[in-house]
PDB file of N, CA and C in Angstrom:
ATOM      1  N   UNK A   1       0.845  -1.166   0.000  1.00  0.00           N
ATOM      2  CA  UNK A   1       0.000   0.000   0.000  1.00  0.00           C
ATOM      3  C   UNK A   1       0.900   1.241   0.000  1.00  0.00           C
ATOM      4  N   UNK A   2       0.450   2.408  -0.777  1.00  0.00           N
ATOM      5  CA  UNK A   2       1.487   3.512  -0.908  1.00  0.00           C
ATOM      6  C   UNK A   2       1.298   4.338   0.243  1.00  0.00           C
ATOM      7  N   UNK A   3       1.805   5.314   0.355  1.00  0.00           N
ATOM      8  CA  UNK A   3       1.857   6.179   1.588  1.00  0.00           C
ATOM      9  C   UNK A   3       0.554   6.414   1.517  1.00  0.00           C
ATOM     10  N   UNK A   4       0.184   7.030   0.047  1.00  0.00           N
ATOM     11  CA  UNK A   4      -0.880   7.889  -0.292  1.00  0.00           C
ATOM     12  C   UNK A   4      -2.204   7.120   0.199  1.00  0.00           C
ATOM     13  N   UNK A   5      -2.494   5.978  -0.007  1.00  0.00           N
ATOM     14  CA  UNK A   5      -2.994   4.894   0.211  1.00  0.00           C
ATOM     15  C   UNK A   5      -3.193   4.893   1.618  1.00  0.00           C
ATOM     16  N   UNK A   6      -2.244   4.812   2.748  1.00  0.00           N
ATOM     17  CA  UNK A   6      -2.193   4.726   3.912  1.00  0.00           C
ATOM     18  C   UNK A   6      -2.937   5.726   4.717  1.00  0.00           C
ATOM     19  N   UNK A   7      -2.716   6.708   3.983  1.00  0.00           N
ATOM     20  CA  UNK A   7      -2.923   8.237   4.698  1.00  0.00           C
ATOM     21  C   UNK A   7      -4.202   8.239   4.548  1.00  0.00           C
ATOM     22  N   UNK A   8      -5.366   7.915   3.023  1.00  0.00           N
ATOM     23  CA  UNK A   8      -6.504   8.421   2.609  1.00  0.00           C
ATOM     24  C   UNK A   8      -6.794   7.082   3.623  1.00  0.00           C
ATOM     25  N   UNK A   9      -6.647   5.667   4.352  1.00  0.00           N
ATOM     26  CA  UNK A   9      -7.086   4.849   4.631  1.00  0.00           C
ATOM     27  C   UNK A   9      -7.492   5.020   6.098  1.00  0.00           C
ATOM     28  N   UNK A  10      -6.106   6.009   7.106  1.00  0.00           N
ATOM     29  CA  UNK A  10      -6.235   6.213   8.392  1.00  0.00           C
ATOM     30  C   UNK A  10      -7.586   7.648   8.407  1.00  0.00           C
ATOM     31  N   UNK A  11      -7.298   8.393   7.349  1.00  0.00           N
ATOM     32  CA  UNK A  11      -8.605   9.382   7.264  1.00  0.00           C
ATOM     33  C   UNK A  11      -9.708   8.832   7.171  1.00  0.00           C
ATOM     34  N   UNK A  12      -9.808   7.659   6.190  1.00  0.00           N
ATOM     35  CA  UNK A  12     -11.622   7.096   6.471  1.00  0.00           C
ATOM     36  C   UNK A  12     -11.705   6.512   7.852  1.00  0.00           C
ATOM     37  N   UNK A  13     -10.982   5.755   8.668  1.00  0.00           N
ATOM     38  CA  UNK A  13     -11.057   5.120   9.654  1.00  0.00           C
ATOM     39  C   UNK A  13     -11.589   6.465  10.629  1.00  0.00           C
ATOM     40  N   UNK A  14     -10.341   7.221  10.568  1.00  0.00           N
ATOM     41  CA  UNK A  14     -10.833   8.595  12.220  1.00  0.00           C
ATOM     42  C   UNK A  14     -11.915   8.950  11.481  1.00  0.00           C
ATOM     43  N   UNK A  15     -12.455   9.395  10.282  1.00  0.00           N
ATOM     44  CA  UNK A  15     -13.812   9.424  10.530  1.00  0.00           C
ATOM     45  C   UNK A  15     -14.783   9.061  11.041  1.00  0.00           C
ATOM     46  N   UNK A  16     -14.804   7.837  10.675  1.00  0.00           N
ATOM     47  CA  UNK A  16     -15.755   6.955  11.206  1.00  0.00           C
ATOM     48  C   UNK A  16     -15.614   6.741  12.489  1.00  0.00           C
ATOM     49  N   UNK A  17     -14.137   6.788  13.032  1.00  0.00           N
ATOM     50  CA  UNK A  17     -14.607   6.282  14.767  1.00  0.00           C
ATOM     51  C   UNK A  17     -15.015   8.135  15.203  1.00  0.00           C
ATOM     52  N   UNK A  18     -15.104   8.887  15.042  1.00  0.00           N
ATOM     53  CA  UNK A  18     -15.365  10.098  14.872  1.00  0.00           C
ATOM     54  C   UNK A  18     -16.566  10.248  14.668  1.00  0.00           C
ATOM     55  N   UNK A  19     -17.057   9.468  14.014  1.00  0.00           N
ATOM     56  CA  UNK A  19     -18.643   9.694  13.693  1.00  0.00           C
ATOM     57  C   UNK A  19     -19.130   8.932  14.784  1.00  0.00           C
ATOM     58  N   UNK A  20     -18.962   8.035  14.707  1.00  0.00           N
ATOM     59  CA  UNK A  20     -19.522   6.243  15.161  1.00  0.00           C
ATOM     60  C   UNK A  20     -19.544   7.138  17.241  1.00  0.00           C
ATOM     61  N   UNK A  21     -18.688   7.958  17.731  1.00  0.00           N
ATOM     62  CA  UNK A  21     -18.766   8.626  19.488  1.00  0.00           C
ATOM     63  C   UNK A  21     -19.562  10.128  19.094  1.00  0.00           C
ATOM     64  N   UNK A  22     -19.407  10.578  18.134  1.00  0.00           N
ATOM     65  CA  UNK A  22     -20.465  11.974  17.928  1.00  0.00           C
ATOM     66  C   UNK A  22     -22.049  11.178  18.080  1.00  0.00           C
ATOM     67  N   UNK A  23     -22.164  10.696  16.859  1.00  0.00           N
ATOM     68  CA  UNK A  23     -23.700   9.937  16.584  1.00  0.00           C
ATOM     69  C   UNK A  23     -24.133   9.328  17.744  1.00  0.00           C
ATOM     70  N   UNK A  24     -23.458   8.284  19.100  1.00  0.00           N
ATOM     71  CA  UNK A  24     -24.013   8.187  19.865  1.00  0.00           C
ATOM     72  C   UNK A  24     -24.143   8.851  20.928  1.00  0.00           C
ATOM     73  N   UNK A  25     -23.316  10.271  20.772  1.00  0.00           N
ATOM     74  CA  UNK A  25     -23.716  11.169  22.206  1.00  0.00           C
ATOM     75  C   UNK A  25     -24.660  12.072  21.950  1.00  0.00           C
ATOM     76  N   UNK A  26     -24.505  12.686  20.787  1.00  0.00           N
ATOM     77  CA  UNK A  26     -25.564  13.543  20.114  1.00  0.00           C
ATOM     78  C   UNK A  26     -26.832  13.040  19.729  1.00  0.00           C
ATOM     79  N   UNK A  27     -26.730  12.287  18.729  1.00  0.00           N
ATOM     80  CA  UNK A  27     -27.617  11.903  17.540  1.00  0.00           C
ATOM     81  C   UNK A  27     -27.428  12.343  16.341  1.00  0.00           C
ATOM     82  N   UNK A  28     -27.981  11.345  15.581  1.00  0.00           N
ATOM     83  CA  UNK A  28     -27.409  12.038  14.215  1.00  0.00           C
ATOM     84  C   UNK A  28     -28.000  13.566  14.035  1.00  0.00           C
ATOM     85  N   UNK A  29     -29.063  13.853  13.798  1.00  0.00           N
ATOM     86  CA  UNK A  29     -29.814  15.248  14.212  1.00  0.00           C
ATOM     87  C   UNK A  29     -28.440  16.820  14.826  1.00  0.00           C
ATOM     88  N   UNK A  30     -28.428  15.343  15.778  1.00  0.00           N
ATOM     89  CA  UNK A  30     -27.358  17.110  16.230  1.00  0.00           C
ATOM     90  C   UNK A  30     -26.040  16.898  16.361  1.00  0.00           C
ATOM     91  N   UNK A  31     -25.587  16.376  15.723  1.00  0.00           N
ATOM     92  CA  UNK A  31     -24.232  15.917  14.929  1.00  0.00           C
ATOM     93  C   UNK A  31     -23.332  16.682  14.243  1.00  0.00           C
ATOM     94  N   UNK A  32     -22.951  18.001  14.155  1.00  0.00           N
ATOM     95  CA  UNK A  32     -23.287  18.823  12.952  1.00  0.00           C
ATOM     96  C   UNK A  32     -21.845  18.650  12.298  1.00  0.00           C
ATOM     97  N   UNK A  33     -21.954  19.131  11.620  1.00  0.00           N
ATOM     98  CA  UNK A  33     -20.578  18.895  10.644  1.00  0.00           C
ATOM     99  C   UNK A  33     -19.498  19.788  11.404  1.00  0.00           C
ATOM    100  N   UNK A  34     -19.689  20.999  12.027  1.00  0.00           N
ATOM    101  CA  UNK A  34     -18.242  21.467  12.557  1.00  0.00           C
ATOM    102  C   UNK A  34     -18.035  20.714  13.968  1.00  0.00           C
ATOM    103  N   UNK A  35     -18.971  19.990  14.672  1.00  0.00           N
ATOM    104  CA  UNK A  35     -18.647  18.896  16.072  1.00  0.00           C
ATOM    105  C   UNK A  35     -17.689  18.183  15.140  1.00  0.00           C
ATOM    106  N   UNK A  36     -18.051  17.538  14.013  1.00  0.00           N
ATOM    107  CA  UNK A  36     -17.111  16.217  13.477  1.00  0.00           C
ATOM    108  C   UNK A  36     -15.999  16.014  13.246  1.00  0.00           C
ATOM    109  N   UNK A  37     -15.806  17.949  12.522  1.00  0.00           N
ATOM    110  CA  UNK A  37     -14.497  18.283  11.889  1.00  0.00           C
ATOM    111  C   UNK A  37     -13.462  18.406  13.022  1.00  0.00           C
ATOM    112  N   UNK A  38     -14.360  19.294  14.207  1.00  0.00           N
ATOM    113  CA  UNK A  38     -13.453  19.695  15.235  1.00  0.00           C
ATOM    114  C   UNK A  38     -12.978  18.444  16.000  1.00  0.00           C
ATOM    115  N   UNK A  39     -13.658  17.378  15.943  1.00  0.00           N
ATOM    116  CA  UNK A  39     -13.191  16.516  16.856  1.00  0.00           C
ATOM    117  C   UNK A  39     -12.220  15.603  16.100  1.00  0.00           C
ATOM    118  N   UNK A  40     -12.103  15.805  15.541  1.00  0.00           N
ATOM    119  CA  UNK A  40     -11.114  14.556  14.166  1.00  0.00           C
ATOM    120  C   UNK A  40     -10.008  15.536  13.726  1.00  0.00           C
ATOM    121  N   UNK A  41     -10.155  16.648  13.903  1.00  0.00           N
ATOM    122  CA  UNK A  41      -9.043  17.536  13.771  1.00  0.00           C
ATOM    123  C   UNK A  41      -8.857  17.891  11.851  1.00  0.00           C
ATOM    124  N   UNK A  42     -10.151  17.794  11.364  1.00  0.00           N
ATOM    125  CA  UNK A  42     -10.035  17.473   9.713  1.00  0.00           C
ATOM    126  C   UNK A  42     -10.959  18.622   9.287  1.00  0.00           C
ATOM    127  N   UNK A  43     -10.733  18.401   7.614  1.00  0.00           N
ATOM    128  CA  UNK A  43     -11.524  19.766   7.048  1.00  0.00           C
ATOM    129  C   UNK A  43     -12.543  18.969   6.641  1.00  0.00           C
ATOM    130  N   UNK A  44     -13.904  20.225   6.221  1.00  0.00           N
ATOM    131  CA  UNK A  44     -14.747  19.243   5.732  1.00  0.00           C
ATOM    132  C   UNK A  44     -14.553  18.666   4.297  1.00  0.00           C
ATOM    133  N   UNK A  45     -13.898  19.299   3.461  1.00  0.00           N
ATOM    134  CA  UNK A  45     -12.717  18.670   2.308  1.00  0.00           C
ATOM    135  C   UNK A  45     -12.681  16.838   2.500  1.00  0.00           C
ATOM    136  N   UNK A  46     -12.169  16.960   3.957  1.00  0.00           N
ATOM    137  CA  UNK A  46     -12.196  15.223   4.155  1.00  0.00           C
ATOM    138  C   UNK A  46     -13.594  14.359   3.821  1.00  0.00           C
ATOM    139  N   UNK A  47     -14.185  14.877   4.743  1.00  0.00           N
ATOM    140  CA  UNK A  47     -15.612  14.236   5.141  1.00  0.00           C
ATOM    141  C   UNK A  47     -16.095  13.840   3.445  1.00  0.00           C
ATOM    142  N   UNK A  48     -16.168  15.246   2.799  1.00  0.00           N
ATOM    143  CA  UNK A  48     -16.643  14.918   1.452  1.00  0.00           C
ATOM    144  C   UNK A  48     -15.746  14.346   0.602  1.00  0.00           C
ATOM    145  N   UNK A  49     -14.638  14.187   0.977  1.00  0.00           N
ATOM    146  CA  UNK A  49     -13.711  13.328  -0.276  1.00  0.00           C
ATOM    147  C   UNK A  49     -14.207  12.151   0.196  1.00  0.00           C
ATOM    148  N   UNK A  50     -14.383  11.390   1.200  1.00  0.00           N
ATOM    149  CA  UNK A  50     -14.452  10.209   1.544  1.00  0.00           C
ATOM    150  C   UNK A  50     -15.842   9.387   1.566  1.00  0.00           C
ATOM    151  N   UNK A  51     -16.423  10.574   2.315  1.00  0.00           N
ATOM    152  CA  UNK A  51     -18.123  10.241   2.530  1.00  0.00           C
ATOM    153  C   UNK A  51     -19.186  11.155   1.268  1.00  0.00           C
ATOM    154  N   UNK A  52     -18.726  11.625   1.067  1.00  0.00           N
ATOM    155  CA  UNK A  52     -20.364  12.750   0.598  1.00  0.00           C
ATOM    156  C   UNK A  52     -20.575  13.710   1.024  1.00  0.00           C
ATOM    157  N   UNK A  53     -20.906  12.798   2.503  1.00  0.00           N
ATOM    158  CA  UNK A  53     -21.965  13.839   3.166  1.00  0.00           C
ATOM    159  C   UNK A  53     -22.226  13.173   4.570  1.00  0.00           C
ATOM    160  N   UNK A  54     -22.581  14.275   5.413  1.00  0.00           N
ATOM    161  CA  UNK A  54     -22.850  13.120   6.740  1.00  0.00           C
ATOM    162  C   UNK A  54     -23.685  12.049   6.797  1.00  0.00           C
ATOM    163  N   UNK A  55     -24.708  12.487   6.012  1.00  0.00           N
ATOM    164  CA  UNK A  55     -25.894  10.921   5.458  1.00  0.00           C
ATOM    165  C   UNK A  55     -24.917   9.455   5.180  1.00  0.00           C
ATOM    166  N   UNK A  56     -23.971   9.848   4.703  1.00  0.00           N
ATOM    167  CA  UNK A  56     -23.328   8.742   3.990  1.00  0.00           C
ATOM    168  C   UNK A  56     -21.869   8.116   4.923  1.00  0.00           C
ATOM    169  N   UNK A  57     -21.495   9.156   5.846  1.00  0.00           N
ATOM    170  CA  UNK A  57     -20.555   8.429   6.837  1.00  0.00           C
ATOM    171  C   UNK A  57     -21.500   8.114   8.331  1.00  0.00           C
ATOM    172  N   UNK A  58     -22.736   8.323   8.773  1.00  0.00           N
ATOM    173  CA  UNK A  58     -23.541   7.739   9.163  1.00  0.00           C
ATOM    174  C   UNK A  58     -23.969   6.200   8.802  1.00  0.00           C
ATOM    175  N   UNK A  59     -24.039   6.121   7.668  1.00  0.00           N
ATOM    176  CA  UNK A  59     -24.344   5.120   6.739  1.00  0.00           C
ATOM    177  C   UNK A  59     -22.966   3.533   7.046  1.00  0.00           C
ATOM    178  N   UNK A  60     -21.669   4.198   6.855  1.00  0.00           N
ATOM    179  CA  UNK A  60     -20.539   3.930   7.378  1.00  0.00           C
ATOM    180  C   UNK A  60     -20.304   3.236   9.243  1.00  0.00           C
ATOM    181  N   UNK A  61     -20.837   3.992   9.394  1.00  0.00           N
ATOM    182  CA  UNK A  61     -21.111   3.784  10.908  1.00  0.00           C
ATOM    183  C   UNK A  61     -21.884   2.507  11.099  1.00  0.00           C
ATOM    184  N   UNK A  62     -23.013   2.894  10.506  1.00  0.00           N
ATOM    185  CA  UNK A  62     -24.066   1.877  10.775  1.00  0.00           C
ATOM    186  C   UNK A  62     -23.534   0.582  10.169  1.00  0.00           C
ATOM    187  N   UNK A  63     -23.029   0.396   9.244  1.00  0.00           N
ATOM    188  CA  UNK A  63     -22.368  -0.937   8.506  1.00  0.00           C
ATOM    189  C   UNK A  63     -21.173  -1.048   9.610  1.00  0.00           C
ATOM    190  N   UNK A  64     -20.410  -0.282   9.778  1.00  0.00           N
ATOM    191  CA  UNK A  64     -19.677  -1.075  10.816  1.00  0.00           C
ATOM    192  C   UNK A  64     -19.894  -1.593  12.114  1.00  0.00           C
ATOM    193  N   UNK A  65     -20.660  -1.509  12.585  1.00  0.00           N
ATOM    194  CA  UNK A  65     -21.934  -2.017  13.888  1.00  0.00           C
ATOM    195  C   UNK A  65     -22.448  -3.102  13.930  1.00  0.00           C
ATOM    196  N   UNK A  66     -23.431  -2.722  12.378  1.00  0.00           N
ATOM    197  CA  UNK A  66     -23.961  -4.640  11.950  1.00  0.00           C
ATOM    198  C   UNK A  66     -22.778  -5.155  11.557  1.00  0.00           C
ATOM    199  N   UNK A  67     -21.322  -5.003  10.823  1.00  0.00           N
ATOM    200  CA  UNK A  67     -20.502  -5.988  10.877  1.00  0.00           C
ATOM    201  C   UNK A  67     -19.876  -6.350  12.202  1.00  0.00           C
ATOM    202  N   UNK A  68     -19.500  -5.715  13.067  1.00  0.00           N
ATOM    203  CA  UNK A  68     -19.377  -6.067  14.211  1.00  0.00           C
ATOM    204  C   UNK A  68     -20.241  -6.974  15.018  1.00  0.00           C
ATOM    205  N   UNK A  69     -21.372  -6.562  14.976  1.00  0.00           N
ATOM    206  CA  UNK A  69     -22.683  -7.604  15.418  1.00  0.00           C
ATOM    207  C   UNK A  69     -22.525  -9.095  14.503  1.00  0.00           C
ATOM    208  N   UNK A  70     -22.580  -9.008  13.548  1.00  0.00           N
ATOM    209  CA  UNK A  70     -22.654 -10.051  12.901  1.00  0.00           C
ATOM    210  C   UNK A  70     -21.605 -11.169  13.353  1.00  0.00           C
ATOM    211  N   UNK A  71     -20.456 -10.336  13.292  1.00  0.00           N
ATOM    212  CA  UNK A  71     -19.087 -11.416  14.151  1.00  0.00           C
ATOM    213  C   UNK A  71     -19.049 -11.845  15.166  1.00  0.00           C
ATOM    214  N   UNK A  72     -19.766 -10.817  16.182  1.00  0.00           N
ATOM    215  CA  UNK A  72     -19.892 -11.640  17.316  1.00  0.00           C
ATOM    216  C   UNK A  72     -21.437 -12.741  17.289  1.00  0.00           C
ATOM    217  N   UNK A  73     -22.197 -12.645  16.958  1.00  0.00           N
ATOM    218  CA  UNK A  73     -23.002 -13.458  16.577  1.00  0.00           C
ATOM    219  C   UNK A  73     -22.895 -14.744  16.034  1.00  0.00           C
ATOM    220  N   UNK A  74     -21.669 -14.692  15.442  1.00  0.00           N
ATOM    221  CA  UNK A  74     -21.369 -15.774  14.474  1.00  0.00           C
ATOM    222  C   UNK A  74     -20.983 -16.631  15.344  1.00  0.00           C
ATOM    223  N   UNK A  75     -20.334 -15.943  16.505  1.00  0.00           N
ATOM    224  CA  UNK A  75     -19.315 -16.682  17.133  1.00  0.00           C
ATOM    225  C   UNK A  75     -20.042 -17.183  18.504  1.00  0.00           C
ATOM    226  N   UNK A  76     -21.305 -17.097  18.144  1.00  0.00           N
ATOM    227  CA  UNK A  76     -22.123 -17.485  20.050  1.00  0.00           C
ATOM    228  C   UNK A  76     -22.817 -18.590  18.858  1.00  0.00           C
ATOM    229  N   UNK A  77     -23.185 -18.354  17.633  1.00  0.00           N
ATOM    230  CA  UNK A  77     -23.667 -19.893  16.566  1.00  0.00           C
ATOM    231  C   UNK A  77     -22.772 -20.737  16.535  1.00  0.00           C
ATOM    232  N   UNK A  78     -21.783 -20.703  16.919  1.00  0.00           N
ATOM    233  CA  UNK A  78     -20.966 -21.989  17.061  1.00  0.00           C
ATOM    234  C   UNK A  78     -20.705 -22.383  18.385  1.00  0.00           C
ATOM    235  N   UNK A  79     -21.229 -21.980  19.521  1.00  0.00           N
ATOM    236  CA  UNK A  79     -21.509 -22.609  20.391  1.00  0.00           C
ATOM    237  C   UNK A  79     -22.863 -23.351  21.249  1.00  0.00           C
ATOM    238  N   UNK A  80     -24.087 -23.095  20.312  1.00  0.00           N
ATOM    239  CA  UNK A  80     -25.022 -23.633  20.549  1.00  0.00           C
ATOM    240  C   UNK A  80     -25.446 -24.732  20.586  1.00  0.00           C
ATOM    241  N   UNK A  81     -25.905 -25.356  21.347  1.00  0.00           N
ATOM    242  CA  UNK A  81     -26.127 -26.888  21.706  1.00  0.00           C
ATOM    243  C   UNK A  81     -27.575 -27.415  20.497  1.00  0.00           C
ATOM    244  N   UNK A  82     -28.502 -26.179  20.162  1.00  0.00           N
ATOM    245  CA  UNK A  82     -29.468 -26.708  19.042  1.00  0.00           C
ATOM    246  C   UNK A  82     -29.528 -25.006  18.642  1.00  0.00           C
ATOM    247  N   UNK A  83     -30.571 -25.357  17.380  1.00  0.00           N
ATOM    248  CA  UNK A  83     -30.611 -24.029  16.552  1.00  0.00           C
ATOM    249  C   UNK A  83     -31.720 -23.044  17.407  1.00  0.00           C
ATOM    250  N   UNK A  84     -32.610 -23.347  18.445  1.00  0.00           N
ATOM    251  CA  UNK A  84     -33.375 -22.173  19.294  1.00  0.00           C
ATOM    252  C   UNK A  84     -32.402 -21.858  20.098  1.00  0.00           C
ATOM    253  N   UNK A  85     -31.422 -22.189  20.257  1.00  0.00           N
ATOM    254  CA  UNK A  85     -30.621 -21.640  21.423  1.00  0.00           C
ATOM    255  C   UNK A  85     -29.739 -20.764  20.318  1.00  0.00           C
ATOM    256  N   UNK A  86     -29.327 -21.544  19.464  1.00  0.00           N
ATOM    257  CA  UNK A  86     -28.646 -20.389  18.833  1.00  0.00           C
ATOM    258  C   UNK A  86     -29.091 -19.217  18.425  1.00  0.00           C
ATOM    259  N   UNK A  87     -30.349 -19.045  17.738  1.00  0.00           N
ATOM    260  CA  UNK A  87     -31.313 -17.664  17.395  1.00  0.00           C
ATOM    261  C   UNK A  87     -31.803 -17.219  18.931  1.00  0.00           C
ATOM    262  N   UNK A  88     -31.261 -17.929  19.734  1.00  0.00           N
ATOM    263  CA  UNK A  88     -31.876 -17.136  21.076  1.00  0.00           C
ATOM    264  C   UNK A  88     -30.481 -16.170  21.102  1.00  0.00           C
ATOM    265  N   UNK A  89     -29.335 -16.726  21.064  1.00  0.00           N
ATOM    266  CA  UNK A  89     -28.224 -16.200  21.499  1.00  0.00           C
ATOM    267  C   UNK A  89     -27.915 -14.916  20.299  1.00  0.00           C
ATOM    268  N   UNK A  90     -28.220 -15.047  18.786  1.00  0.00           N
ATOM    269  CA  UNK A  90     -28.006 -14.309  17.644  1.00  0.00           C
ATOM    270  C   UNK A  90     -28.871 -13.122  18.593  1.00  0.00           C
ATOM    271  N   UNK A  91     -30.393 -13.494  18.379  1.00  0.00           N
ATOM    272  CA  UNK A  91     -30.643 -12.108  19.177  1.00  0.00           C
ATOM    273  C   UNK A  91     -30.708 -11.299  20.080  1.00  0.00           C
ATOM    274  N   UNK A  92     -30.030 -12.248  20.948  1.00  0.00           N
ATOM    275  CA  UNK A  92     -29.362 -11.273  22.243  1.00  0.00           C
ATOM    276  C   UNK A  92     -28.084 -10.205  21.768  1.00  0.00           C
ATOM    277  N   UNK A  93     -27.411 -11.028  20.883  1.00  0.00           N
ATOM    278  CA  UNK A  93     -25.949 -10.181  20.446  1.00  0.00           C
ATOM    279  C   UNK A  93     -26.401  -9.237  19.785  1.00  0.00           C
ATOM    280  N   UNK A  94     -27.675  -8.787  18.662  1.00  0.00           N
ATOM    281  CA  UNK A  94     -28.312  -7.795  18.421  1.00  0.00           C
ATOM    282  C   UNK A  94     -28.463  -6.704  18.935  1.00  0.00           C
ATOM    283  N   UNK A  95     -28.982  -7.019  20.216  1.00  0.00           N
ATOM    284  CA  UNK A  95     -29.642  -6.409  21.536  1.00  0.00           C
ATOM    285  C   UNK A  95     -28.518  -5.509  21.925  1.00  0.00           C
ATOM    286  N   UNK A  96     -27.545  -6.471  22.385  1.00  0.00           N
ATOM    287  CA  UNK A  96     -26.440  -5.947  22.918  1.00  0.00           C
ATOM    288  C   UNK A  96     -25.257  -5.341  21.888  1.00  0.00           C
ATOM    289  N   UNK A  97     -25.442  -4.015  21.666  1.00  0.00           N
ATOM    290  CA  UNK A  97     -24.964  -3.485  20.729  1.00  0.00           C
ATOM    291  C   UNK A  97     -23.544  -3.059  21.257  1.00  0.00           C
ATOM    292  N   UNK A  98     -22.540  -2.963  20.250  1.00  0.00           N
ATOM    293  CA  UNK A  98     -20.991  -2.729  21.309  1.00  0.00           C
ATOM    294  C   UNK A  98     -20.960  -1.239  21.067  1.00  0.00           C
ATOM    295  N   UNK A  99     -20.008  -1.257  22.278  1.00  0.00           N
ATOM    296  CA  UNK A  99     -19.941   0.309  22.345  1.00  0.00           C
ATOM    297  C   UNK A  99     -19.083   0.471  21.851  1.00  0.00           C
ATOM    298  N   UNK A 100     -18.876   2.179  21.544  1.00  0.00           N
ATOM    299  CA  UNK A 100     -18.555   3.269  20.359  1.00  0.00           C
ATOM    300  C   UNK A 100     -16.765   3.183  20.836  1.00  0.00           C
TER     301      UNK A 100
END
């Protein structure tokens, strides 16, 4: 991976964990684009090279959550003794959403 590569890769990441502690203290609603910038230390130049728009690194957020959910989920289905225990356990890990 080139520098250039590296650099645009650690910028999508602090976004998103940037978004992912704004969105759950605020809400998306009151989220605003200079909380995001100021807290990530970035221009909004970034946000829109990467995301769009806040609709769309929201969006980001939310996919990284359900992939997170999903992994740990996966991983309580391979310890289930029958398949109601396992959809008991899938939707507990739902429930229990990880923190930001």
């Amino acid at each position: 991976m080139s520098v250039r590569e590296q650099k645009m890769a650690e910028t999508r990441k602090k976004l998103i964990e940037v978004g992912r502690r704004a969105f759950a203290e605020y809400g998306y609603a009151d989220t605003s684009m200079d909380k995001l910038m100021a807290e990530a230390g970035l221009t909004r130049g970034a946000l829109y090279h990467h995301f769009g728009d806040k609709k769309s690194l929201f969006a980001a957020v939310v996919d990284q959550i359900d992939s997170e959910m999903a992994v740990s989920a996966q991983q309580h289905l391979d310890q289930p003794d029958n398949l109601w225990e396992g959809l008991i356990l899938e939707g507990q890990t739902y429930i229990q959403c990880p923190k930001p």
